[in-house]
Protein backbone atom coordinates (compact mmCIF):
# COMPACT_ATOMS: atom_id res chain seq x y z
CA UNK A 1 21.48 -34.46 -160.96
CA UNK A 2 20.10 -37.12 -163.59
CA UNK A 3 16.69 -38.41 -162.28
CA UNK A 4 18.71 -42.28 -161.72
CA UNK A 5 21.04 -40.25 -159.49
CA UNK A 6 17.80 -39.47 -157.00
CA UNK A 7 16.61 -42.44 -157.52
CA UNK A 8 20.06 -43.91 -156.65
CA UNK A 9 20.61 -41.52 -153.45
CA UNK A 10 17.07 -41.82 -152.05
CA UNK A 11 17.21 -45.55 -152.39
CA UNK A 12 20.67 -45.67 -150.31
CA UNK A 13 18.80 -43.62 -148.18
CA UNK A 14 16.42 -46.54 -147.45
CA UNK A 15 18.33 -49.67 -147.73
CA UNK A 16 21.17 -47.59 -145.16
CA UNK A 17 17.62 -47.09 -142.86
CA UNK A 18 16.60 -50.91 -143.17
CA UNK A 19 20.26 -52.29 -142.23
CA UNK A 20 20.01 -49.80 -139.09
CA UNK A 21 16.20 -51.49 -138.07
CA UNK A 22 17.87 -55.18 -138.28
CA UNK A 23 20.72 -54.41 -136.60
CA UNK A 24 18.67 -53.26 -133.54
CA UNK A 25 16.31 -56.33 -134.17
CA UNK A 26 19.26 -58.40 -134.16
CA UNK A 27 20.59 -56.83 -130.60
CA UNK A 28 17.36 -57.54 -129.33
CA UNK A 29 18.00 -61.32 -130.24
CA UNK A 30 21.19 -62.11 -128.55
CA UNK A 31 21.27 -64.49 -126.43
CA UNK A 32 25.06 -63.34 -124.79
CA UNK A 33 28.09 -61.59 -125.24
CA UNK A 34 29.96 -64.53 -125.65
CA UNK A 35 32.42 -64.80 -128.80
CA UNK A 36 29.95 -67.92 -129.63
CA UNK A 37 26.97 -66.09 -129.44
CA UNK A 38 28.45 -62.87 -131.64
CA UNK A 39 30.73 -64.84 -133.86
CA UNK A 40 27.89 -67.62 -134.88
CA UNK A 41 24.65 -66.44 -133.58
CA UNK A 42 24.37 -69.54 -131.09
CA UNK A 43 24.98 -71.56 -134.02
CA UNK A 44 21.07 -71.53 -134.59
CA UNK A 45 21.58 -70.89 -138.32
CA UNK A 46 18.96 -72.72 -140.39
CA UNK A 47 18.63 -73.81 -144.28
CA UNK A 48 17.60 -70.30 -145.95
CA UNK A 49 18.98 -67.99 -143.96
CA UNK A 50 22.54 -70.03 -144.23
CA UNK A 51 22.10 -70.29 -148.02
CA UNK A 52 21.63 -66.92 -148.56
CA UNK A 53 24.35 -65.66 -146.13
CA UNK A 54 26.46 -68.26 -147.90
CA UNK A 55 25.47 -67.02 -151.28
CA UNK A 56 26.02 -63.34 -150.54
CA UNK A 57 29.43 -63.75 -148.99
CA UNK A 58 30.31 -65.92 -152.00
CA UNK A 59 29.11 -63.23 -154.87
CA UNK A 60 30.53 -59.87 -153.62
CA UNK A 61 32.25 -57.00 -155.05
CA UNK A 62 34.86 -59.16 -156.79
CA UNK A 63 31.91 -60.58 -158.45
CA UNK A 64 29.83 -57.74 -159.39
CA UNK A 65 32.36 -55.24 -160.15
CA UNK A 66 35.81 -57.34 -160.77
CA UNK A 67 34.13 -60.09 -163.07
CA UNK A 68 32.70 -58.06 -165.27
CA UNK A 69 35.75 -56.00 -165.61
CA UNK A 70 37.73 -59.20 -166.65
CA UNK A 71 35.30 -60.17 -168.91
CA UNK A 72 35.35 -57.27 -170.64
CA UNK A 73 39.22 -57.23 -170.47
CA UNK A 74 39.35 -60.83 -171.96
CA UNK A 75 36.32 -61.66 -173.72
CA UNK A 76 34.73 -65.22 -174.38
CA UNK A 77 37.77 -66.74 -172.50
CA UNK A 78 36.16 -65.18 -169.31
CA UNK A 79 33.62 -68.05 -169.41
CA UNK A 80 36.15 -70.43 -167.40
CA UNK A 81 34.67 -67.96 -164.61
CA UNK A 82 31.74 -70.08 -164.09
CA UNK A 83 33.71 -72.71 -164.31
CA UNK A 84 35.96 -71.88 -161.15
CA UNK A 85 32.95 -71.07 -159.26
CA UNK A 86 31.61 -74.40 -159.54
CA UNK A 87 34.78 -76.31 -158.08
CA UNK A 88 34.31 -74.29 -154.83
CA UNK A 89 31.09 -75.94 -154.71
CA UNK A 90 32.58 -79.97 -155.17
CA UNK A 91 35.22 -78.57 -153.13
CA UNK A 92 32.91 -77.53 -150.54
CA UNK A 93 30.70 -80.70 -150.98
CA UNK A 94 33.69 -82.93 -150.71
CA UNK A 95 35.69 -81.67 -147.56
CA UNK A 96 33.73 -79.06 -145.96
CA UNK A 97 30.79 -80.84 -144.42
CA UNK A 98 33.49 -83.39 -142.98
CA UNK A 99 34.15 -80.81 -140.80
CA UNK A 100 31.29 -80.06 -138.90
CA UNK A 101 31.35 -83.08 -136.45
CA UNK A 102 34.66 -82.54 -134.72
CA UNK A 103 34.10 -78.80 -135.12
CA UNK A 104 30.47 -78.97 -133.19
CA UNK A 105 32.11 -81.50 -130.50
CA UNK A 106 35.23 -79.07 -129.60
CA UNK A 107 32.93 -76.19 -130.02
CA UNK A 108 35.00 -74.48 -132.52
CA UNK A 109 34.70 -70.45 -133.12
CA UNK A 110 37.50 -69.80 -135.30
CA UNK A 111 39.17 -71.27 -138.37
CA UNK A 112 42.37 -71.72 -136.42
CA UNK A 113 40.64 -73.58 -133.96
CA UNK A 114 40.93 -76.38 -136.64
CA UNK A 115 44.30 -75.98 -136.80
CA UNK A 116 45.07 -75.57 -132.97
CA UNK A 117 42.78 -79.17 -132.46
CA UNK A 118 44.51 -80.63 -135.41
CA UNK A 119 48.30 -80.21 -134.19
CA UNK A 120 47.30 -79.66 -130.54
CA UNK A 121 51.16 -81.19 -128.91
CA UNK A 122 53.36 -81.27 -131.71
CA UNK A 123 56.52 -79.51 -132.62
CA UNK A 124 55.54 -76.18 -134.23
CA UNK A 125 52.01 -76.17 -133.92
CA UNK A 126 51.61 -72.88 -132.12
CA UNK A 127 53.76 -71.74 -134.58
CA UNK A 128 51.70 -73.15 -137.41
CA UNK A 129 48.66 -71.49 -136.06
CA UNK A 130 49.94 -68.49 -136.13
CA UNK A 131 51.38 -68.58 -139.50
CA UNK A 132 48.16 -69.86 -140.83
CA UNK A 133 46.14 -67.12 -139.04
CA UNK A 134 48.39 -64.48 -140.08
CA UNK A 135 47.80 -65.48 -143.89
CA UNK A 136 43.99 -65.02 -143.26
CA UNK A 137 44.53 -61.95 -141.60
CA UNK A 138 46.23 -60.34 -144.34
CA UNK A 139 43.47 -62.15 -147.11
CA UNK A 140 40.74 -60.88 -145.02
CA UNK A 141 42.38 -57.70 -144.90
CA UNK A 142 42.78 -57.35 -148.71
CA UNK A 143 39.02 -58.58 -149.10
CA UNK A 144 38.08 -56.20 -147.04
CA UNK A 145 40.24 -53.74 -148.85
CA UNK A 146 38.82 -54.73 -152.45
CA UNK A 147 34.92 -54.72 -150.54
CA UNK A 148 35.56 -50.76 -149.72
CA UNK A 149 37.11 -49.86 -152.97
CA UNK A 150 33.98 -51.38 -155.02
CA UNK A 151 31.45 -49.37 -152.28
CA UNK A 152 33.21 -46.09 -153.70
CA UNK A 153 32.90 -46.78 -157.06
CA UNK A 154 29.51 -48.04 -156.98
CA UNK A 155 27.79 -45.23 -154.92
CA UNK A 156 29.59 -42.24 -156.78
CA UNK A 157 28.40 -43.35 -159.93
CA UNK A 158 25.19 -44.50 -159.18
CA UNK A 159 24.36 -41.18 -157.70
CA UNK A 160 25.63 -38.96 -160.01
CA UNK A 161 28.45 -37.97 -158.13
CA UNK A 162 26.93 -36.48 -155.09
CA UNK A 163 27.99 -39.57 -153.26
CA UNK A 164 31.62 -39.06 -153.74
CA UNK A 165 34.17 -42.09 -153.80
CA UNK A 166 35.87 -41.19 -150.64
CA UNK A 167 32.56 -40.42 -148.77
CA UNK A 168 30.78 -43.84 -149.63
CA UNK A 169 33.33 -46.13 -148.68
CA UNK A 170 33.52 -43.64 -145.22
CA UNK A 171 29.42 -44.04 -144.97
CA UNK A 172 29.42 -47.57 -145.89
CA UNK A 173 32.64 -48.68 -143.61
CA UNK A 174 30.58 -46.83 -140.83
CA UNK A 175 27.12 -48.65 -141.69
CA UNK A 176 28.73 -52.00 -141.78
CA UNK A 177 30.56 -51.37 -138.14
CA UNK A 178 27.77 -49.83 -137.02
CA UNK A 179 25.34 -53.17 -137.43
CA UNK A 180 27.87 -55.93 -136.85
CA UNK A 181 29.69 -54.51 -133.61
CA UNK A 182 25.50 -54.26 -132.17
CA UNK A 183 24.06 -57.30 -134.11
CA UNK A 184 27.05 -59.78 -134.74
CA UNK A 185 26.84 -62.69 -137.05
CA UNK A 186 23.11 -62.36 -136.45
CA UNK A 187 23.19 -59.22 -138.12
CA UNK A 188 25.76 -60.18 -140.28
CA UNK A 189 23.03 -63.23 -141.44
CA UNK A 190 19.74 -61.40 -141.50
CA UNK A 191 21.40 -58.87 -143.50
CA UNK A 192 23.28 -61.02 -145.87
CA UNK A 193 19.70 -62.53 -146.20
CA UNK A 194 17.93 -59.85 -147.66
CA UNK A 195 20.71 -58.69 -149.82
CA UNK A 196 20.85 -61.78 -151.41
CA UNK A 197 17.46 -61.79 -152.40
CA UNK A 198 18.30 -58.09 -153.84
CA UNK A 199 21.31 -59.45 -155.45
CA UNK A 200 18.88 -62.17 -157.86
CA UNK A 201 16.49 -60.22 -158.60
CA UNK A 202 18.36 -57.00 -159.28
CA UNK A 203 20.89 -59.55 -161.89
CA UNK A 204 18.22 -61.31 -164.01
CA UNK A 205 16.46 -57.93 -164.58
CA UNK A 206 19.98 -56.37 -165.68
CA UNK A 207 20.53 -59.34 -167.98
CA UNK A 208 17.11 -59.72 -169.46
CA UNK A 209 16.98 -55.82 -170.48
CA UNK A 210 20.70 -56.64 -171.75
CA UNK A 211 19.84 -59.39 -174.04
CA UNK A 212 16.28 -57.47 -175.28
CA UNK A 213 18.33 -54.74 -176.27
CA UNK A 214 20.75 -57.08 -178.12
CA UNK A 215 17.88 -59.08 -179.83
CA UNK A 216 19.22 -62.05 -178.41
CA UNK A 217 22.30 -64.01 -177.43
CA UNK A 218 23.73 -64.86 -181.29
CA UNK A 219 22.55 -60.78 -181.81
CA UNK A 220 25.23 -59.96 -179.10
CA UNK A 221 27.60 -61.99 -179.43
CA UNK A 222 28.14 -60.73 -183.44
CA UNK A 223 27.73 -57.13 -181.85
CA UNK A 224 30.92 -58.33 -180.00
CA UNK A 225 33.10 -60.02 -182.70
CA UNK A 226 32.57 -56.92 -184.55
CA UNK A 227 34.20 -54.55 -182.27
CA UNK A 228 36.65 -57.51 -181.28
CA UNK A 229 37.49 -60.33 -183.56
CA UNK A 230 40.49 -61.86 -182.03
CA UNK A 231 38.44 -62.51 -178.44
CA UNK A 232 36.42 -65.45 -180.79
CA UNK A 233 39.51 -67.41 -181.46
CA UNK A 234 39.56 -70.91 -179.99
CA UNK A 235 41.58 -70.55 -176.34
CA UNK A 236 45.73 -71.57 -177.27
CA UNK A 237 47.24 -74.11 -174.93
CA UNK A 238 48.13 -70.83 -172.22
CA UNK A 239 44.97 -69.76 -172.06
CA UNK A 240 43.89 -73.56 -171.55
CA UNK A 241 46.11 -73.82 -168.97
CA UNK A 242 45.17 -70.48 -167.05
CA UNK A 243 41.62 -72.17 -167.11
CA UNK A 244 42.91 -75.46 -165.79
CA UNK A 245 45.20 -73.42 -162.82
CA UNK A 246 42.31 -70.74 -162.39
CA UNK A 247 40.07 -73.71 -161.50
CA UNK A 248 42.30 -75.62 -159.39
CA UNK A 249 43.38 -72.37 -157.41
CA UNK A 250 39.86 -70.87 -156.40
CA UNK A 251 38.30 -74.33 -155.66
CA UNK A 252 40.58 -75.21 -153.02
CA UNK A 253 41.45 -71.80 -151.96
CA UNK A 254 38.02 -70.76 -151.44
CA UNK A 255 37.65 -73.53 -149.05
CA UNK A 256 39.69 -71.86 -146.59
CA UNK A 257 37.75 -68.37 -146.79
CA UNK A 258 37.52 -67.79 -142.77
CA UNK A 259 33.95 -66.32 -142.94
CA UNK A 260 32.97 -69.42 -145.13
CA UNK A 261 34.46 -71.81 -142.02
CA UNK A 262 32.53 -69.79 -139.60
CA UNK A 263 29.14 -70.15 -141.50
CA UNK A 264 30.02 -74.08 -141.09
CA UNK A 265 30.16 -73.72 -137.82
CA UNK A 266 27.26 -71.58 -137.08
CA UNK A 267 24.93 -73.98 -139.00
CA UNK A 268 21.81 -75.04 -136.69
CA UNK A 269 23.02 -79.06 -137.67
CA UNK A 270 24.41 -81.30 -140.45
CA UNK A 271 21.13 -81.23 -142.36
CA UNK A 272 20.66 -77.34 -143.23
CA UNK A 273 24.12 -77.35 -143.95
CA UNK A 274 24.32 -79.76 -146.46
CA UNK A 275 20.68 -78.21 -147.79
CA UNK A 276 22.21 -74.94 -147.86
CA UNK A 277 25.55 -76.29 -149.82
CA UNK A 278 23.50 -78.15 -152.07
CA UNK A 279 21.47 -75.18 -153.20
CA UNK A 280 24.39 -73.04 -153.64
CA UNK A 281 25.41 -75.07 -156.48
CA UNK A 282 22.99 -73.93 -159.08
CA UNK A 283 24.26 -70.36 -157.78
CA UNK A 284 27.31 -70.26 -160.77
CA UNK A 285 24.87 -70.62 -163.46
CA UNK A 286 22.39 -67.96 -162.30
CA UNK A 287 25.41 -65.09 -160.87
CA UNK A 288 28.78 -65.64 -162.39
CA UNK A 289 27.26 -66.53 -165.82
CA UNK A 290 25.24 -63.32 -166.01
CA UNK A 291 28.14 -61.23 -164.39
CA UNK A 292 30.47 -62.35 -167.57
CA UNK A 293 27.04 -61.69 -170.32
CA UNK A 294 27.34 -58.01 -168.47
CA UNK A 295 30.90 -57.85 -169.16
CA UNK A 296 30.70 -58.97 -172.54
CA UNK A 297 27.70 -56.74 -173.45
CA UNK A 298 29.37 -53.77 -172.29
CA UNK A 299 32.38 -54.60 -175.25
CA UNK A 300 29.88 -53.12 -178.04
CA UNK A 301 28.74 -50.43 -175.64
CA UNK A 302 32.10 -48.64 -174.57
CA UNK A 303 35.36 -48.77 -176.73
CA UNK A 304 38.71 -48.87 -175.02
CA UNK A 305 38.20 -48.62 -171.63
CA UNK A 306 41.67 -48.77 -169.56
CA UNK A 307 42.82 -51.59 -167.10
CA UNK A 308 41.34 -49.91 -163.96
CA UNK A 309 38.03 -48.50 -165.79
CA UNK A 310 36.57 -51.58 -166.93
CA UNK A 311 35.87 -52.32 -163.67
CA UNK A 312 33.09 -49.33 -163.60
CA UNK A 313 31.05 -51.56 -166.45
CA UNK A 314 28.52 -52.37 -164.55
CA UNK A 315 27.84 -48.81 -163.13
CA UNK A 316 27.59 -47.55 -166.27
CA UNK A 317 25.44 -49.94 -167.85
CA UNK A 318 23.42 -49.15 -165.30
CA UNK A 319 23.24 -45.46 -165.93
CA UNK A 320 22.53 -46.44 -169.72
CA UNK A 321 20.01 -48.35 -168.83
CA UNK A 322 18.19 -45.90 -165.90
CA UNK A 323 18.21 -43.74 -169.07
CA UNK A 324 15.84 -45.47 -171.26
CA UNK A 325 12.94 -44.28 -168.79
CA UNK A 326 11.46 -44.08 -165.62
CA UNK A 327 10.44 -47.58 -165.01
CA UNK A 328 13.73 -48.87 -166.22
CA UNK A 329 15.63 -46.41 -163.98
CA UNK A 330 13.88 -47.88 -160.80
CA UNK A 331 14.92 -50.88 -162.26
CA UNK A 332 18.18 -49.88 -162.64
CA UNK A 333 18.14 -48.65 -158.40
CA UNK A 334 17.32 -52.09 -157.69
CA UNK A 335 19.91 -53.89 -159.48
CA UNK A 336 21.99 -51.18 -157.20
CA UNK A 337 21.33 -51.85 -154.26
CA UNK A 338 21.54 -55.55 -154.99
CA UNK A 339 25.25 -54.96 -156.13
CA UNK A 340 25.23 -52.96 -153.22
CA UNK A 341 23.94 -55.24 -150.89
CA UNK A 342 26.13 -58.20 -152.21
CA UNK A 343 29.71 -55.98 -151.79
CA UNK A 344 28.38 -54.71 -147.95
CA UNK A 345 27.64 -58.75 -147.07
CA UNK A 346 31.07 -59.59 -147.96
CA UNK A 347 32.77 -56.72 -146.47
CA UNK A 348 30.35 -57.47 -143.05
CA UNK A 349 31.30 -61.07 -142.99
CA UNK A 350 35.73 -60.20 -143.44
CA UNK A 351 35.01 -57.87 -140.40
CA UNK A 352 33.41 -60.91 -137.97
CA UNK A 353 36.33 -63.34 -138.99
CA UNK A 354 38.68 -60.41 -139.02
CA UNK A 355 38.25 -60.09 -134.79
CA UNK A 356 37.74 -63.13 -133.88
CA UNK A 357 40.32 -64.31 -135.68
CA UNK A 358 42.88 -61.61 -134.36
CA UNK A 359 41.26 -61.69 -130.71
CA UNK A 360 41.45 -65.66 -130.46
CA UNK A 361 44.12 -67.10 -133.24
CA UNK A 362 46.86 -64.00 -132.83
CA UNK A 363 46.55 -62.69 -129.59
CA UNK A 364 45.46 -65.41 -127.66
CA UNK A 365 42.28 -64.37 -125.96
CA UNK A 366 39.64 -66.60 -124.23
CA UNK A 367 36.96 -68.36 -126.09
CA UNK A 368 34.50 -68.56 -124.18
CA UNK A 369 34.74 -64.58 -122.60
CA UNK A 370 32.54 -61.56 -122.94
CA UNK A 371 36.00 -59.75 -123.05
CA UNK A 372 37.13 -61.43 -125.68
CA UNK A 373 34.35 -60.19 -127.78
CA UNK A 374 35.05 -56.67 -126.73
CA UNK A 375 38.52 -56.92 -127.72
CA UNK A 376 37.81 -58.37 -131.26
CA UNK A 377 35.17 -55.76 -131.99
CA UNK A 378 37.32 -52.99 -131.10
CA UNK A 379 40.24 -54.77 -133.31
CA UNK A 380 38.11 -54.85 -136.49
CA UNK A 381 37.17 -52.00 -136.06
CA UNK A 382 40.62 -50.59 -136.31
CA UNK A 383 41.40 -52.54 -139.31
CA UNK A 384 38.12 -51.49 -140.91
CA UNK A 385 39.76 -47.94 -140.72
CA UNK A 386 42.79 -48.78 -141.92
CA UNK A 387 41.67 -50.29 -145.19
CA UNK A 388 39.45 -47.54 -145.72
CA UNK A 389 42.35 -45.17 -145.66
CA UNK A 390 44.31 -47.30 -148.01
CA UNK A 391 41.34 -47.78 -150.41
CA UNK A 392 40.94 -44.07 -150.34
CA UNK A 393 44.23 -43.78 -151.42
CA UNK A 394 44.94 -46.84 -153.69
CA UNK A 395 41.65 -46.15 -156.24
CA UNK A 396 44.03 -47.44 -159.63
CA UNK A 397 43.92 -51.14 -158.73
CA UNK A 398 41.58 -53.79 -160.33
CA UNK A 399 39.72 -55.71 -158.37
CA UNK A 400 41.15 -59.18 -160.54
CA UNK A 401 44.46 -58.13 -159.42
CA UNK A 402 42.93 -58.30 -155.57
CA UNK A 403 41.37 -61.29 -155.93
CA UNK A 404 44.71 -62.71 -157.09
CA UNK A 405 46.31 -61.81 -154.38
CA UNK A 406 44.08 -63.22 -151.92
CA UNK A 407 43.85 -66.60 -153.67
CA UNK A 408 47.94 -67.12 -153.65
CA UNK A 409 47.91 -66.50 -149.81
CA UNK A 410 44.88 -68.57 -149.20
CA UNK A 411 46.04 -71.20 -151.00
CA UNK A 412 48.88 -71.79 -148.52
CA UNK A 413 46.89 -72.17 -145.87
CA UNK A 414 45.06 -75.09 -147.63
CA UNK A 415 47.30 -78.32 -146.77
CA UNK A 416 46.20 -77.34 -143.20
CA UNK A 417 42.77 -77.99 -143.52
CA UNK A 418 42.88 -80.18 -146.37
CA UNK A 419 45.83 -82.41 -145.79
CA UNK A 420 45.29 -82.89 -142.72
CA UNK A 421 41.33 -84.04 -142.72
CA UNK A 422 42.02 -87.88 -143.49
CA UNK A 423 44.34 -87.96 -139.98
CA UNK A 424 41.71 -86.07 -138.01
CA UNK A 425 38.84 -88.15 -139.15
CA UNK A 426 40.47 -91.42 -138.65
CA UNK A 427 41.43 -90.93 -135.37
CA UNK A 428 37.69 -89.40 -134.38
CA UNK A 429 36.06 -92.65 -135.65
CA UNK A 430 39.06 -94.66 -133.76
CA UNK A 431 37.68 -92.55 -130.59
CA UNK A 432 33.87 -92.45 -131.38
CA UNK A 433 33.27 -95.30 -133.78
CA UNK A 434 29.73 -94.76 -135.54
């Protein structure tokens, strides 16, 4: 085993150790076993720990793994990336905080408990509700699916192999039940909190040793346009257009992420919330713009990686760089476990929305019930199995093509919660006029 492979496994070893301590801490902290309580922590969540549960659900394994893949797929084109990440921010500044009133005043717990208020008595509204929840289900399913597969292929290669693929997404799936089905969103947020932090500091130490190795940015970028030429050609009107529909789809798609509604809902008031949104929009330019540099840098470094493999740049960049010597390999561990750390967050977070959304929105269970929280632990749970069966067994998928997939069925869901925001807040100020 390469000394970054004991690094790598002995650092799991203690990050897995400090999730299990604030999960316990977190149990300790409950005030009920009430779907409120478990689903949004009492809805006591203030301004830092909110941004940084915001930020790590946000920046997960698509991000860390999938992002860099495509930008090493597509080259300079792949820059639009930052540019889709900041319309879910004006998305989320525009509509999302308009929200919060009639959410905290009906108490709201799920994201189809918009939908349920919004069409409460008209023709096909159950049936709306469940359509729109079974969309989610199946995107939260798929996130949670793409979540696992980058937990393989991050711990197998950071450790050398001794982690295998199939036996880190099995020891990670396990972790992550372990601490939300005892912690809940409490968990989910202290968690998410610290592996944001990890998540910063473990990407501007990748990219600075990137660009130091490169002699700068105009050093790397010829570096690139040697190996590739034809990725430095002006975008055509397609690619224009793929930026122009890339933007439009993700910024009102990501709207709708579930465990994004829920963190609206579990926000301690109107203030830290818009705090919290307004410091996740410098987020783009300090995350997605260094995951693209890593995907770019990696062009010179490795020639003709396949579809699937590019996703394993980062990994390897990080071996190449734990290689260099023994200070930069503990380096290396940290930006690990900050990958790490970002991927569990967003898997944790699909798991809460995952039950309560099947316990209250499909199957009809009471809000307000300890029972009900029983039910939707023991139902994420189940799918949490499932998809790590299927990611065991589907490994030759990118995680683009995921992400995709989950923005097409999100999308539909959108005129839901978008289109029908002007109705709701009219009649709320013709009811409580300000």
């Amino acid at each position: 085993m390469t000394e970054f492979g004991r690094l790598g496994l002995v650092g799991l070893a203690f990050y897995l150790l400090g999730l299990v301590a604030l999960a316990f801490v977190a149990r300790r902290a409950r005030g009920s076993d009430s779907p409120t309580d478990h689903f949004l922590a009492g809805r006591e969540l203030g301004v830092f720990v909110l941004f940084l549960t915001l930020y790590a659900t946000a920046y997960s394994g698509n991000s860390l793994l999938g992002y860099p893949g495509e930008a090493y797929r597509r080259g300079f084109s792949w820059i639009m990336a930052t540019g889709f990440m900041l319309s879910i921010i004006v998305a989320f500044h525009m509509l999302i905080p308009r929200l919060r009133p009639i959410a905290v005043r009906h108490r709201f717990v799920t994201p189809g408990d918009w939908v349920r208020y919004r069409f409460r008595g008209e023709p096909g509204g159950r049936l709306l509700l469940f359509g729109v929840s079974m969309l989610m289900t199946i995107a939260l399913a798929n996130f949670l699916f793409a979540q696992l597969k980058a937990m393989g292929e991050l711990s197998t290669e950071v450790t050398g192999g001794v982690v295998s693929y199939e036996m880190g997404i099995a020891l990670l799936a396990a972790m992550i039940l372990f601490y939300e089905t005892l912690g809940g969103m409490r968990a989910v947020a202290w968690t998410d909190a610290a592996q944001g932090i990890l998540m910063m500091v473990g990407l501007a130490a990748l990219a600075a040793w990137l660009l130091g190795e490169a002699s700068g940015l105009a050093a790397l970028s010829q570096q690139i346009l040697a190996v590739r030429p034809e990725i430095g050609r002006v975008p055509d009107t397609v690619e224009r257009t793929n930026w122009l529909s890339s933007i439009v789809l993700l910024g009102l798609a990501s709207t709708v992420y579930p465990q994004a509604i829920q963190r609206v809902y579990a926000a301690r008031d109107g203030r830290a919330l818009k705090r919290s949104l307004a410091w996740m929009s410098f987020m783009p330019l300090t995350t997605t713009l260094v995951v693209t540099l890593i995907g770019l840098a990696a062009i010179p470094r490795y020639a003709d990686l396949g579809e699937v493999a590019a996703d394993r740049v980062m990994p390897l960049l990080l071996g190449q760089w734990a290689s260099t010597g023994p200070v930069f390999a503990g380096a290396a561990v940290l930006v690990f476990l900050g990958a790490l750390a970002a991927i569990m967050s967003t898997a944790d977070s699909c798991l809460l929305s995952l039950g309560s959304s099947l316990a209250e929105d499909l199957f009809g269970r009471p809000r307000d019930a300890p029972s009900t929280t029983a039910f939707a632990k023991r139902a994420a749970g189940a799918v949490m199995i499932g998809m790590a069966v299927v990611a065991m067994a589907a490994r030759d998928v990118t995680l683009w093509g995921l992400i995709e997939l989950k923005m097409e069925l999100l999308i539909q869901c959108v005129p839901a919660f978008l289109g029908s925001r002007w109705a709701v807040q009219l009649r709320w100020q013709a009811r409580w006029p300000e």
